[in-house]
Protein backbone atom coordinates (compact mmCIF):
# COMPACT_ATOMS: atom_id res chain seq x y z
CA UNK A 1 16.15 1.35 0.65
CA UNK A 2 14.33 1.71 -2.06
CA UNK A 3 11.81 4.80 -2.19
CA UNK A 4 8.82 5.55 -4.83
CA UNK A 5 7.68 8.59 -6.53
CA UNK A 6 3.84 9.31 -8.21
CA UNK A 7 3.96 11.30 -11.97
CA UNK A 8 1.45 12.62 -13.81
CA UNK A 9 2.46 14.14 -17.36
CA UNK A 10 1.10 14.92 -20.93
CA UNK A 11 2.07 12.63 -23.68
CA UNK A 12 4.87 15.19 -25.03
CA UNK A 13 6.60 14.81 -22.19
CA UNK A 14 7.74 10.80 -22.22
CA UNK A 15 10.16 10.49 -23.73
CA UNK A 16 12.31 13.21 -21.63
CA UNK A 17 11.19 11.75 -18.68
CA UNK A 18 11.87 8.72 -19.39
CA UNK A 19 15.45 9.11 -20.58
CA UNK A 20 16.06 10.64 -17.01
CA UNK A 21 14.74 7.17 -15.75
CA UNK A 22 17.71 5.62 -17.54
CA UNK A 23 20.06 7.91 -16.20
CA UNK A 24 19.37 7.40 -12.95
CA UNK A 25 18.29 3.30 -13.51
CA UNK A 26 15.19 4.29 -12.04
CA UNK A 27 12.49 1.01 -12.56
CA UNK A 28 9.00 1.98 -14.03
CA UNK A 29 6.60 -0.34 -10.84
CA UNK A 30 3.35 0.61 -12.56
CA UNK A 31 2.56 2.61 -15.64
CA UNK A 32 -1.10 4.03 -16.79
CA UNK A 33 -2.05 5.49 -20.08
CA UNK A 34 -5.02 7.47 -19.78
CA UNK A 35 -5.54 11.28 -20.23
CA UNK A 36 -2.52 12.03 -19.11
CA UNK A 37 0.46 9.90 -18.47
CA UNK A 38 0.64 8.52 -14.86
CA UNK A 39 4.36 6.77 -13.45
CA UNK A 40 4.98 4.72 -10.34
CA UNK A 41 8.86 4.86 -10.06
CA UNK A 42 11.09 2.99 -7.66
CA UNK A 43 14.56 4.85 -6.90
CA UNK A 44 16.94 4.25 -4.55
CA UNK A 45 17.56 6.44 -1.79
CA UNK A 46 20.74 7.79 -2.53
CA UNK A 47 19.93 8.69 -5.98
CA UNK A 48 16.41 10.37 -4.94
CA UNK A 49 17.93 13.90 -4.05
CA UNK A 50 19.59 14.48 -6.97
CA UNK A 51 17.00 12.83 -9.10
CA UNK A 52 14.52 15.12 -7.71
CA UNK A 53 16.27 18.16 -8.00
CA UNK A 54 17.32 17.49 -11.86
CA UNK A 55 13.71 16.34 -12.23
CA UNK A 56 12.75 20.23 -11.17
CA UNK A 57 15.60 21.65 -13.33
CA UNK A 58 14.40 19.74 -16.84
CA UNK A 59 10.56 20.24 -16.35
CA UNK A 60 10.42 23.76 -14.81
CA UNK A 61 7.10 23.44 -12.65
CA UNK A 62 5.24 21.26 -15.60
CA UNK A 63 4.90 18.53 -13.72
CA UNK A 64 4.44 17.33 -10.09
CA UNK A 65 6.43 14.72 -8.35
CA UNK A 66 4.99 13.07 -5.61
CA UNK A 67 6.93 10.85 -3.04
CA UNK A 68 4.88 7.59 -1.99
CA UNK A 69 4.87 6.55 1.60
């Protein structure tokens, strides 16, 4: 089971977040360029905890991650 996660973030941050994508072979579903950055991710399920908590590690509060039901 596959689950999906909402992020927003600044430019300066896409290429960090990005490269923990590929780490985790995390696909990109749906990508805006706007103001801000703005990610639809698909991960699966057993990866999502520890995605999630390396995702808080690396970007210290910076950005919000935001499950999708």
């Amino acid at each position: 089971m596959r689950s999906f996660l909402k992020k927003k973030l600044d430019y300066g941050r896409i290429n960090r977040s990005l490269r923990l994508c590929e780490k985790y072979n995390i696909a990109i579903e749906n990508q805006g360029f706007q103001e801000n950055v703005q990610f639809i991710q698909a991960i699966s399920g057993d990866k999502l905890t520890t995605f999630n908590q390396e995702f808080s590690e690396r970007f210290a509060g910076q950005l919000v991650s935001n499950q999708i039901t």
